[in-house]
PDB file of N, CA and C in Angstrom:
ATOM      1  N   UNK A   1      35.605-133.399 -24.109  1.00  0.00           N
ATOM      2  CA  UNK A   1      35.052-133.663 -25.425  1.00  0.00           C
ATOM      3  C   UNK A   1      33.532-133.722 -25.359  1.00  0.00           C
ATOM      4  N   UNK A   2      32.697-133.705 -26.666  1.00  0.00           N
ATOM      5  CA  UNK A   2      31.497-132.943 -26.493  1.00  0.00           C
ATOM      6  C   UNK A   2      31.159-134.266 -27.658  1.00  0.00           C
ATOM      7  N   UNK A   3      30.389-134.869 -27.487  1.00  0.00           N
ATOM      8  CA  UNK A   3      30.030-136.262 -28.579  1.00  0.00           C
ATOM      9  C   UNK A   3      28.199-135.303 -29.070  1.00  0.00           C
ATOM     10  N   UNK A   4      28.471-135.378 -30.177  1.00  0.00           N
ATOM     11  CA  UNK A   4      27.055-134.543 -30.620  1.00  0.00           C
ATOM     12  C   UNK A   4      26.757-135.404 -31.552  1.00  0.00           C
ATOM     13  N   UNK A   5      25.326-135.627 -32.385  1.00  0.00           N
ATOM     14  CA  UNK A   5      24.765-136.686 -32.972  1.00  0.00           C
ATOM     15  C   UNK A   5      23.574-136.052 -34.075  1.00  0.00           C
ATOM     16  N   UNK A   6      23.369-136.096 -35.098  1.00  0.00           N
ATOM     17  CA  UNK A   6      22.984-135.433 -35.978  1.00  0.00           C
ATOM     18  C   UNK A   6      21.701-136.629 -37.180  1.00  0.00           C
ATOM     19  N   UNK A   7      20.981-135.530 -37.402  1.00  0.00           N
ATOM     20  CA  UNK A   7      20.396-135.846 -38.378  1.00  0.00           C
ATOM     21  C   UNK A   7      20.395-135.258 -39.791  1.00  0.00           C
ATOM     22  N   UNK A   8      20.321-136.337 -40.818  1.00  0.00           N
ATOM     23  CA  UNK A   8      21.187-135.297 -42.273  1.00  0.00           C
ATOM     24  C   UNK A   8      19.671-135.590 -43.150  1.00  0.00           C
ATOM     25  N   UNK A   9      19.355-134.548 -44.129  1.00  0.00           N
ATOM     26  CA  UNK A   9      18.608-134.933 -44.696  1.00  0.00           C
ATOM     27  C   UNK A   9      18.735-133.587 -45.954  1.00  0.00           C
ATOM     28  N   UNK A  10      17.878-133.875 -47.267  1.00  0.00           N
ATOM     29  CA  UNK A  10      18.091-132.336 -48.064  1.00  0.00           C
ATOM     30  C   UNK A  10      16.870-131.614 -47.566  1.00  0.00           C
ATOM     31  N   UNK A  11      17.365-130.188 -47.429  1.00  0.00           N
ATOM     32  CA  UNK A  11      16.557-129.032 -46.925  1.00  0.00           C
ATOM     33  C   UNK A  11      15.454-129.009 -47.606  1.00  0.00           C
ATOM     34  N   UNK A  12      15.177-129.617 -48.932  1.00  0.00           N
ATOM     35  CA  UNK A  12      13.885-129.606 -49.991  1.00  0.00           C
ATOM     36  C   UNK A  12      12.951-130.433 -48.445  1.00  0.00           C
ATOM     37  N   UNK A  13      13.566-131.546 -48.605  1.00  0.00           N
ATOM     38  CA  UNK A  13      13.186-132.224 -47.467  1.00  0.00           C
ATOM     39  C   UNK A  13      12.395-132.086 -46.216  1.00  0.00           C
ATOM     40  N   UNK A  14      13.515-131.628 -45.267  1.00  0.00           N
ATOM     41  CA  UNK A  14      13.393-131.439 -44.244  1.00  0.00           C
ATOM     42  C   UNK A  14      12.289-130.364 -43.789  1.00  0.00           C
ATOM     43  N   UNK A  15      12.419-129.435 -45.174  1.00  0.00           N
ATOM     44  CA  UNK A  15      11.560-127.864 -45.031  1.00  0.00           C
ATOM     45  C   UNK A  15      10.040-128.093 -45.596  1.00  0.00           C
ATOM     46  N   UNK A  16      10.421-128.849 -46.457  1.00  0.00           N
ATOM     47  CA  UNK A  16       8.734-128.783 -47.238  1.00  0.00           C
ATOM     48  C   UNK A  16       8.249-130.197 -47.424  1.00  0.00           C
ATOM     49  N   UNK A  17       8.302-131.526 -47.080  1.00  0.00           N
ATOM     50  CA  UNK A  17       7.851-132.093 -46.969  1.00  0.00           C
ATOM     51  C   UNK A  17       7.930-132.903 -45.900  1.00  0.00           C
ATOM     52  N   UNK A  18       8.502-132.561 -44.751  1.00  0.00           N
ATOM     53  CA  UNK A  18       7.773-132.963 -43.349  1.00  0.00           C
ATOM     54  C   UNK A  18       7.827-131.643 -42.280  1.00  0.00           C
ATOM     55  N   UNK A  19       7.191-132.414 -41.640  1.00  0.00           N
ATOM     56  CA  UNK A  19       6.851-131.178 -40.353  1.00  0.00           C
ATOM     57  C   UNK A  19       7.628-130.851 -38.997  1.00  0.00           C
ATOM     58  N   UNK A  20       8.868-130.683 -39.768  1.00  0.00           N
ATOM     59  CA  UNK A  20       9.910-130.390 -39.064  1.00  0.00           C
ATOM     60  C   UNK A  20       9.984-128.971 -37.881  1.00  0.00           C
ATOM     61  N   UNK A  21       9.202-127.860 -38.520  1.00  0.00           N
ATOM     62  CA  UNK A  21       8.744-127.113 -37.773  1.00  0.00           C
ATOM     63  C   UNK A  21       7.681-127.291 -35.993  1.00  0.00           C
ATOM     64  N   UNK A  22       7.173-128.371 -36.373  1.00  0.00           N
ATOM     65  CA  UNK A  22       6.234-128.720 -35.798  1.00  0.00           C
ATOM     66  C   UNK A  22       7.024-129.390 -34.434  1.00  0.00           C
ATOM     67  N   UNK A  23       8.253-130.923 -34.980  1.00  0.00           N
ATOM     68  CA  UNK A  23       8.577-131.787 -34.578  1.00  0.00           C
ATOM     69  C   UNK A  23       9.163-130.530 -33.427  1.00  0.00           C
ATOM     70  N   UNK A  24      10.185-129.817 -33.655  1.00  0.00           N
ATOM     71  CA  UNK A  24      10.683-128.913 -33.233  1.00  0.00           C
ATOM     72  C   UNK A  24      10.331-127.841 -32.346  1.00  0.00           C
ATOM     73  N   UNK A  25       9.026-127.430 -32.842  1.00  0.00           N
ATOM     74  CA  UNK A  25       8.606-126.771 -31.456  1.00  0.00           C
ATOM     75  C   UNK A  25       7.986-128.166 -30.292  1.00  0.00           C
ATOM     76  N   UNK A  26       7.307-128.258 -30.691  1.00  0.00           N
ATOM     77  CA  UNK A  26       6.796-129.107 -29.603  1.00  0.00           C
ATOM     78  C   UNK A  26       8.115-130.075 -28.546  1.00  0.00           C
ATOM     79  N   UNK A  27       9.288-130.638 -29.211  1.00  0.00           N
ATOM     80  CA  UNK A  27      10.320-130.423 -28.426  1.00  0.00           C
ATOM     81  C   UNK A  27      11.050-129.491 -27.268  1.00  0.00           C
ATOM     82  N   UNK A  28      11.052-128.173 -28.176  1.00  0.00           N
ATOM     83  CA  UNK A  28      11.094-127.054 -27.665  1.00  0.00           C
ATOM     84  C   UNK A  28      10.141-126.817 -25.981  1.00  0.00           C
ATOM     85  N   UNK A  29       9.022-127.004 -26.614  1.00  0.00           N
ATOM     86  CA  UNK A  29       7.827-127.034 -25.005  1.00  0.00           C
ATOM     87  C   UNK A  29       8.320-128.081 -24.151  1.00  0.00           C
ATOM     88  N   UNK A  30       8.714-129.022 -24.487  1.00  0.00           N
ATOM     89  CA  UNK A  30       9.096-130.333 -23.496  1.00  0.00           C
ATOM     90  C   UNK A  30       9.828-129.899 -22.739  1.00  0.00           C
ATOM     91  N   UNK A  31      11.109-129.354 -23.485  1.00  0.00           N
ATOM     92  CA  UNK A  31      11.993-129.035 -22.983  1.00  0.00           C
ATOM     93  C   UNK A  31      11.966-127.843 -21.376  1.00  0.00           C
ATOM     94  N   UNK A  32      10.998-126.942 -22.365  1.00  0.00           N
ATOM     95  CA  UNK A  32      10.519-125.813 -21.648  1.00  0.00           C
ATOM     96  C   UNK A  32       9.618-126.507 -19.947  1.00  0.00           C
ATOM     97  N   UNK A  33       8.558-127.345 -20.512  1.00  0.00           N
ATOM     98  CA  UNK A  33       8.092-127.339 -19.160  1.00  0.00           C
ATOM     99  C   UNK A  33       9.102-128.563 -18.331  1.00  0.00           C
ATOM    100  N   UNK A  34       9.867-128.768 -18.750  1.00  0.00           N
ATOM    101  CA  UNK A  34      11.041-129.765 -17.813  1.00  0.00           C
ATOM    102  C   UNK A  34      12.567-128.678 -17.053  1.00  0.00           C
ATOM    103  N   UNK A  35      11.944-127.454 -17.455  1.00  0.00           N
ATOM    104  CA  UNK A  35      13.617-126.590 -17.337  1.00  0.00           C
ATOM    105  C   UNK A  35      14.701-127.441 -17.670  1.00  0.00           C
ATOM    106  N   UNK A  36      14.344-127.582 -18.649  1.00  0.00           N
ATOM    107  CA  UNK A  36      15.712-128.255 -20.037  1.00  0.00           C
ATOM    108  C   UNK A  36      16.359-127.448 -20.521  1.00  0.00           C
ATOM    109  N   UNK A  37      18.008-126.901 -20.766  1.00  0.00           N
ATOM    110  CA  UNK A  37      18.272-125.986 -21.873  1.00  0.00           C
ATOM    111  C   UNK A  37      18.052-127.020 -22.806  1.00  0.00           C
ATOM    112  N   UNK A  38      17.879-126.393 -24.109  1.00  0.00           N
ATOM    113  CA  UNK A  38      17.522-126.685 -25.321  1.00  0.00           C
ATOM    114  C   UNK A  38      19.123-127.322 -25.913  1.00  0.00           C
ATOM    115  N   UNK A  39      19.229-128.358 -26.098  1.00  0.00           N
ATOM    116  CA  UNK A  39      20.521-128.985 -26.562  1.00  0.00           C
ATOM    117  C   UNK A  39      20.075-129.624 -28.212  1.00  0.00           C
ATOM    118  N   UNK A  40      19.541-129.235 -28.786  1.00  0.00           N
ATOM    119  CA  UNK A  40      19.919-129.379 -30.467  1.00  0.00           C
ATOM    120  C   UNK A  40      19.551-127.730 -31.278  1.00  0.00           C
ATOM    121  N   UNK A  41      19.936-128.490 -32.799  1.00  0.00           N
ATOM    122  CA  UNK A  41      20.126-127.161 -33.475  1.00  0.00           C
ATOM    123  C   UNK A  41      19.587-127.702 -34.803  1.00  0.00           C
ATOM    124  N   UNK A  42      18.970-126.611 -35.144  1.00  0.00           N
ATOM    125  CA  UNK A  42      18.738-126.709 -36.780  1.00  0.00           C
ATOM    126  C   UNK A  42      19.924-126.209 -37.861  1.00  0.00           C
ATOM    127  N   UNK A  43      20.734-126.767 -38.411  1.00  0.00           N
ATOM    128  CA  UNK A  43      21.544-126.304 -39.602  1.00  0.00           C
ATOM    129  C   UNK A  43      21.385-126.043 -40.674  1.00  0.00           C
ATOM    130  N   UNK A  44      21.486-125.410 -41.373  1.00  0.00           N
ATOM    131  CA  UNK A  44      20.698-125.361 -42.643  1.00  0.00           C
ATOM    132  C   UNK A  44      22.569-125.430 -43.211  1.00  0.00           C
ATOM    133  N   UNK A  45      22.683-126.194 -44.745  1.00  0.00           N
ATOM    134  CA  UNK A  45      24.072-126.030 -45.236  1.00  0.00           C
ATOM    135  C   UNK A  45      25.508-126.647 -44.029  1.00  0.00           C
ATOM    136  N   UNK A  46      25.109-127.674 -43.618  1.00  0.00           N
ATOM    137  CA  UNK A  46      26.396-127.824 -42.493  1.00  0.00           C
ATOM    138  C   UNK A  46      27.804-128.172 -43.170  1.00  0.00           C
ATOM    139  N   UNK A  47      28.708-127.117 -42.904  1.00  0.00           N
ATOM    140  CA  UNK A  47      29.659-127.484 -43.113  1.00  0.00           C
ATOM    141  C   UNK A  47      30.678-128.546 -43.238  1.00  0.00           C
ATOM    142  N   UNK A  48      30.720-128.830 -41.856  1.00  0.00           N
ATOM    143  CA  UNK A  48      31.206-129.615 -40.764  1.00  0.00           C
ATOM    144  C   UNK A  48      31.186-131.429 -41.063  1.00  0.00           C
ATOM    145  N   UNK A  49      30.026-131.555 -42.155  1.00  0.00           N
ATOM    146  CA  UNK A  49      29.868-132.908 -42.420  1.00  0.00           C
ATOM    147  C   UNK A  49      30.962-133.602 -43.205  1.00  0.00           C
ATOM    148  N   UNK A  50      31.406-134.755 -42.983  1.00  0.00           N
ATOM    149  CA  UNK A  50      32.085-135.541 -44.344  1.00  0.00           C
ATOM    150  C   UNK A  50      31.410-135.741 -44.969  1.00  0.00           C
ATOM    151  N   UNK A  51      30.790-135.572 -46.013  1.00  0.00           N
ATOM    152  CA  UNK A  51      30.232-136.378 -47.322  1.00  0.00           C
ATOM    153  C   UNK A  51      30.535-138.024 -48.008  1.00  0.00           C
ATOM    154  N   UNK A  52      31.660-137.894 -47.570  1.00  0.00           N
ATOM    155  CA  UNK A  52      32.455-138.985 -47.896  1.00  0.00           C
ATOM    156  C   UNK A  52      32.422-140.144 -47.746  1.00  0.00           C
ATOM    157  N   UNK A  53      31.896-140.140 -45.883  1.00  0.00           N
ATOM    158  CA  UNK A  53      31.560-140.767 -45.015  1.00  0.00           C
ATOM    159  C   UNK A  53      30.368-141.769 -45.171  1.00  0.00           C
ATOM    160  N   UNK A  54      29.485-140.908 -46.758  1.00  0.00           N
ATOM    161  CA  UNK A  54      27.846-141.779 -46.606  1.00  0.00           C
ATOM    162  C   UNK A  54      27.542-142.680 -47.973  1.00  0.00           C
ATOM    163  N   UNK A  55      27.192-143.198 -48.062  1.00  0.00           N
ATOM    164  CA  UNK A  55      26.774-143.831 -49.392  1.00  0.00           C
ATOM    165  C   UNK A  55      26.220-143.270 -50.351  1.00  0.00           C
ATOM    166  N   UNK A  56      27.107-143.189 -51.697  1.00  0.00           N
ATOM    167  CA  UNK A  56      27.119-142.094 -52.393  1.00  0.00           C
ATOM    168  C   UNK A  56      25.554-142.449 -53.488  1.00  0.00           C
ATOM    169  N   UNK A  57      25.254-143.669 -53.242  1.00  0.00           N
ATOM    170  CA  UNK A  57      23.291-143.762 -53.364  1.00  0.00           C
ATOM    171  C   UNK A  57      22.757-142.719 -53.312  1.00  0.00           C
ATOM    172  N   UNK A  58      22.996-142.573 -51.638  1.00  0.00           N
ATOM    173  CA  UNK A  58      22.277-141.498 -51.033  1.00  0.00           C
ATOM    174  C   UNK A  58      22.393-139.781 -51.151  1.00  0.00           C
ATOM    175  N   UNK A  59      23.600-139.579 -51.390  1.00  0.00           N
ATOM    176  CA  UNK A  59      23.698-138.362 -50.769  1.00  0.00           C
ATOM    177  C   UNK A  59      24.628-137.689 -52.190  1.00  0.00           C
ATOM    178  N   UNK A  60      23.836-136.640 -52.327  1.00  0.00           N
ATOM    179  CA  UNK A  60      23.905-135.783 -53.638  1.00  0.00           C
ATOM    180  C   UNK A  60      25.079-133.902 -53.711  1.00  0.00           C
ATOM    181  N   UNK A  61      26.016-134.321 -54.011  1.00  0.00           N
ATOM    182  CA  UNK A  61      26.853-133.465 -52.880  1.00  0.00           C
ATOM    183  C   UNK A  61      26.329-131.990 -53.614  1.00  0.00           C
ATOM    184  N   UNK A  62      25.872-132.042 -55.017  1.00  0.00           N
ATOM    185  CA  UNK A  62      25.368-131.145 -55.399  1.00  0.00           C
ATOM    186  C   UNK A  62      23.759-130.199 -54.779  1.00  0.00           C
ATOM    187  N   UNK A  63      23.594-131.018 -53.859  1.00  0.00           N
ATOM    188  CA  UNK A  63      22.319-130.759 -53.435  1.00  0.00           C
ATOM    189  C   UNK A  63      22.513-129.892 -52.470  1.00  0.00           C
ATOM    190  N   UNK A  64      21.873-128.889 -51.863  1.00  0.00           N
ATOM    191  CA  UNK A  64      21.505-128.204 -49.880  1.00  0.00           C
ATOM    192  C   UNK A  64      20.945-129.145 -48.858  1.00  0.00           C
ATOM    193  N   UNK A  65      21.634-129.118 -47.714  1.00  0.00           N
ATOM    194  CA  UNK A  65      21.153-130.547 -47.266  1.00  0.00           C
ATOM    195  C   UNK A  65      21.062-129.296 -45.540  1.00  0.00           C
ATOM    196  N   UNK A  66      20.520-129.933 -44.933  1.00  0.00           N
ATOM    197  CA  UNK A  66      20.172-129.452 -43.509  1.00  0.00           C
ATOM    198  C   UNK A  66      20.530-130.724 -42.092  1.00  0.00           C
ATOM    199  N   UNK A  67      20.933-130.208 -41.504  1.00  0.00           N
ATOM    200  CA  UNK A  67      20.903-131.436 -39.946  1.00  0.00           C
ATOM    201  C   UNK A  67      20.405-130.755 -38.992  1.00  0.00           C
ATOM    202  N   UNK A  68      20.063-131.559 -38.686  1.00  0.00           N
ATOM    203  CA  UNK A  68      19.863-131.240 -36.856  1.00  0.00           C
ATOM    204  C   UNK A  68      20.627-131.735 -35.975  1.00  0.00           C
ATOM    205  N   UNK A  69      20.906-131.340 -35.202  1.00  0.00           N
ATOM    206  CA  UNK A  69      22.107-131.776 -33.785  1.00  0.00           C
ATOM    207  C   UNK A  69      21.980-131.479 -32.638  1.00  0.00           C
ATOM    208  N   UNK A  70      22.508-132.406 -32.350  1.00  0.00           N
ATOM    209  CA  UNK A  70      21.778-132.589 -30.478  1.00  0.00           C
ATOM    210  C   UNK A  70      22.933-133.639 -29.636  1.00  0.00           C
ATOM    211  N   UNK A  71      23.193-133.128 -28.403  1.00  0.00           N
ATOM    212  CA  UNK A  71      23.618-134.013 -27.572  1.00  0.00           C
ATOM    213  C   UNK A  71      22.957-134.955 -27.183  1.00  0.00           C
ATOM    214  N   UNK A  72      21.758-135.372 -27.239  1.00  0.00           N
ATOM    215  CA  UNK A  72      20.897-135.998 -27.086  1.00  0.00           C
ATOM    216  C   UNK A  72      20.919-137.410 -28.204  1.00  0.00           C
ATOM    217  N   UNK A  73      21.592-139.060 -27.993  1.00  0.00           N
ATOM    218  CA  UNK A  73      21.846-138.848 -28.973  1.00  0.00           C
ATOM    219  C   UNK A  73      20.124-140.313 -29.000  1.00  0.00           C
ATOM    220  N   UNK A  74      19.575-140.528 -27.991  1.00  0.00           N
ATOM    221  CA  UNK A  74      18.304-140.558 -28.130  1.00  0.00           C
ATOM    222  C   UNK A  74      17.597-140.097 -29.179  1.00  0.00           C
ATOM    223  N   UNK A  75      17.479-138.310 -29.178  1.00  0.00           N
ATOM    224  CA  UNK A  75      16.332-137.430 -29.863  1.00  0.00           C
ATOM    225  C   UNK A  75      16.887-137.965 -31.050  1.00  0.00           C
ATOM    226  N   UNK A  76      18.147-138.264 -31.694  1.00  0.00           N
ATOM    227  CA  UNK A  76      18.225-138.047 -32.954  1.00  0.00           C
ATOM    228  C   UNK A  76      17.749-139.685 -33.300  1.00  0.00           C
ATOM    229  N   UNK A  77      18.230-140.723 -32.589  1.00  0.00           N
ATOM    230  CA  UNK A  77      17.460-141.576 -33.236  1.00  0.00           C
ATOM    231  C   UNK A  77      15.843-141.827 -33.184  1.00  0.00           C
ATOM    232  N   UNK A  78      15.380-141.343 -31.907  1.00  0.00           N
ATOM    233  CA  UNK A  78      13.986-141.013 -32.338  1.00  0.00           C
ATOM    234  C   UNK A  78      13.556-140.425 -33.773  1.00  0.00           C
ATOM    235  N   UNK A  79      14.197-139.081 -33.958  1.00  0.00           N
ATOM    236  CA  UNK A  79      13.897-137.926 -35.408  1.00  0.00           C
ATOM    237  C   UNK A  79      14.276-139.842 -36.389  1.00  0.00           C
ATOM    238  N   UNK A  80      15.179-140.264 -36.807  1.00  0.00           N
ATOM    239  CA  UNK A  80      15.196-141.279 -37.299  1.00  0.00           C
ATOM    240  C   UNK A  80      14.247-142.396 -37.629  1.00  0.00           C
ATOM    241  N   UNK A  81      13.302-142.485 -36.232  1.00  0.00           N
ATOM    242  CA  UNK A  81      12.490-143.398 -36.504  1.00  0.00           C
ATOM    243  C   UNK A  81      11.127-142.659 -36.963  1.00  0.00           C
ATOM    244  N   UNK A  82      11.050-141.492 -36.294  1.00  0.00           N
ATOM    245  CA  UNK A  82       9.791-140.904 -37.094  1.00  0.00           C
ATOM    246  C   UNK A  82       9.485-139.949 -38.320  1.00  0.00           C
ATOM    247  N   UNK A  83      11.352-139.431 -38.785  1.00  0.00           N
ATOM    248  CA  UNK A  83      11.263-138.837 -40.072  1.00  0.00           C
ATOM    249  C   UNK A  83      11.172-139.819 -41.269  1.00  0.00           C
ATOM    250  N   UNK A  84      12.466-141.032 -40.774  1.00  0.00           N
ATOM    251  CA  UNK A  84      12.204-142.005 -41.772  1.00  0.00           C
ATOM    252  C   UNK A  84      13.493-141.800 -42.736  1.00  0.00           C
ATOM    253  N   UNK A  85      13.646-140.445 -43.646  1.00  0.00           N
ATOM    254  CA  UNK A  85      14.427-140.447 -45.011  1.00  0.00           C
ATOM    255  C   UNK A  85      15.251-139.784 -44.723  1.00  0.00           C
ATOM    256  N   UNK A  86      16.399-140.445 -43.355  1.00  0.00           N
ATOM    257  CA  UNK A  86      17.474-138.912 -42.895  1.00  0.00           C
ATOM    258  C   UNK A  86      18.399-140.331 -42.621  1.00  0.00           C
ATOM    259  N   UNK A  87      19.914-139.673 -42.868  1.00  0.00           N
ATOM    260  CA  UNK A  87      21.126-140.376 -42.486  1.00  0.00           C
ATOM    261  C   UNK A  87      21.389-140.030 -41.370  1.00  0.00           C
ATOM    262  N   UNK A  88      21.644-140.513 -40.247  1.00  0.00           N
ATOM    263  CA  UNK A  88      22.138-140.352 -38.820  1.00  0.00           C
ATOM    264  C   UNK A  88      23.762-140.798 -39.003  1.00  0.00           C
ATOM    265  N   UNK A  89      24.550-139.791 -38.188  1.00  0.00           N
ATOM    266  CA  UNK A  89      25.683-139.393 -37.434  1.00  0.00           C
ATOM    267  C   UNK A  89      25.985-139.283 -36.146  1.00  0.00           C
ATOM    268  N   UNK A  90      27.538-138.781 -36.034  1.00  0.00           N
ATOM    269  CA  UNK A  90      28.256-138.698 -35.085  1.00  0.00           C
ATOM    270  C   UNK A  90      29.339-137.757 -34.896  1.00  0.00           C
ATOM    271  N   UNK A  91      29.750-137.220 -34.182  1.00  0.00           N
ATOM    272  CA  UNK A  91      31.106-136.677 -34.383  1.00  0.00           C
ATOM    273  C   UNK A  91      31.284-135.832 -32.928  1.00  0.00           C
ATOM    274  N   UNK A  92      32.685-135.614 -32.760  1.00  0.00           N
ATOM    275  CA  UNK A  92      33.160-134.862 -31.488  1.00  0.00           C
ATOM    276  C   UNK A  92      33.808-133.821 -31.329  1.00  0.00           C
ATOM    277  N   UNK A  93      33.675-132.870 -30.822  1.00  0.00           N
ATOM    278  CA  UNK A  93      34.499-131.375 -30.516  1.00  0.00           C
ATOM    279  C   UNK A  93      34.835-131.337 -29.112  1.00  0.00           C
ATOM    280  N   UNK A  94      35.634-130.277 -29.095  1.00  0.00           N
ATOM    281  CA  UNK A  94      36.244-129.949 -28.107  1.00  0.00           C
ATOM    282  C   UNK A  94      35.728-128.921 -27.577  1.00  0.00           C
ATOM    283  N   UNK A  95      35.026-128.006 -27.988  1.00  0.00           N
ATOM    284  CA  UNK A  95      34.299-126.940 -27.500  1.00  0.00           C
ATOM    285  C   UNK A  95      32.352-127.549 -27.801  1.00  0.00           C
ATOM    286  N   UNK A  96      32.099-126.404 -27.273  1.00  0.00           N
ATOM    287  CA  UNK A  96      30.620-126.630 -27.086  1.00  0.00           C
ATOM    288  C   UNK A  96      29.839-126.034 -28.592  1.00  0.00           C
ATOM    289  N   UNK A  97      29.239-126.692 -28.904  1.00  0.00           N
ATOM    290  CA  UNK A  97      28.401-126.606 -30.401  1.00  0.00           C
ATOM    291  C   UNK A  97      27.565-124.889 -30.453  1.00  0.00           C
ATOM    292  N   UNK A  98      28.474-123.961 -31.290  1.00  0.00           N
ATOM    293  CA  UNK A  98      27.671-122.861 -31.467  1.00  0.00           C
ATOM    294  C   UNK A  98      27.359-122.598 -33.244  1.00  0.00           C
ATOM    295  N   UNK A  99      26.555-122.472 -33.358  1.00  0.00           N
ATOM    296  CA  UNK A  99      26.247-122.660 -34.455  1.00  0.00           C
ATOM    297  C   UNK A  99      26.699-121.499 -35.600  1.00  0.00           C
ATOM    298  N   UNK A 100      27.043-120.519 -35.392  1.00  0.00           N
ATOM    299  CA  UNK A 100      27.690-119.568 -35.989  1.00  0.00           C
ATOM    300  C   UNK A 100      28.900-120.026 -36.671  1.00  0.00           C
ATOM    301  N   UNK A 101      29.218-120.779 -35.926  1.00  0.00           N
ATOM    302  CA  UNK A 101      30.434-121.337 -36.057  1.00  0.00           C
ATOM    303  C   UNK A 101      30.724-121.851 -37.543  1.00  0.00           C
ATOM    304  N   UNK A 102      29.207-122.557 -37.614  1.00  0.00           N
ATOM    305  CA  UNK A 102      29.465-123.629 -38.788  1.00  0.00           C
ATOM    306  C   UNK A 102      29.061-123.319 -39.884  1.00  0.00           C
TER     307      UNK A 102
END
C-alpha cells in the first residue's frame, strides 16, 4: 500500500493567486541537487477526492479545484503552513500514483 497526502485548494487559487509555480520548481531543484525522484504531482480537476469528506463551508463542489500530492507527507504539511488557504488529506492505493490515471 502506497499512503499519499495531498493538498486541495481551487485552481483560481492555486494558479493565480499564489506562487505555486515557483513553490514547485524550486522543490523540484532540491530534489534535483539531492538525486531525489520527484514524489509529488500537480492535479488539476482530481477526481479521486471525496468531497464529502470536507466541510461543506469550505468546499464548493461547483467550483475547479487542483491538489498536489506527494508521498511526502511532511511537504504537504509544510505547502499547508506556507500556502495557508488549502485543505490537507490522505488516502491509500495499491499501485503507485500515475497521474493519467486520475
Amino acid at each position: 500500500m502506497y499512503n499519499y497526502y495531498f493538498a486541495l485548494a481551487s485552481q483560481n487559487f492555486l494558479l493565480n493567486e499564489e506562487p505555486l509555480e515557483e513553490i514547485l520548481r524550486e522543490r523540484t531543484e532540491y530534489y534535483q541537487s539531492r538525486n531525489k525522484n520527484i514524489d509529488f504531482w500537480f492535479i488539476l480537476n482530481p477526481n479521486f477526492i471525496n468531497f464529502s469528506k470536507f466541510d461543506a463551508n469550505y468546499i464548493n463542489t461547483n467550483s475547479s479545484y487542483a491538489a498536489i500530492i506527494s508521498l511526502d507527507k511532511n511537504f504537504i504539511k509544510w505547502l499547508k503552513l506556507r500556502i495557508g488557504f488549502v485543505t490537507i488529506g490522505q488516502f491509500t492505493s495499491n499501485s503507485i500514483f500515475i497521474p493519467n490515471n486520475f
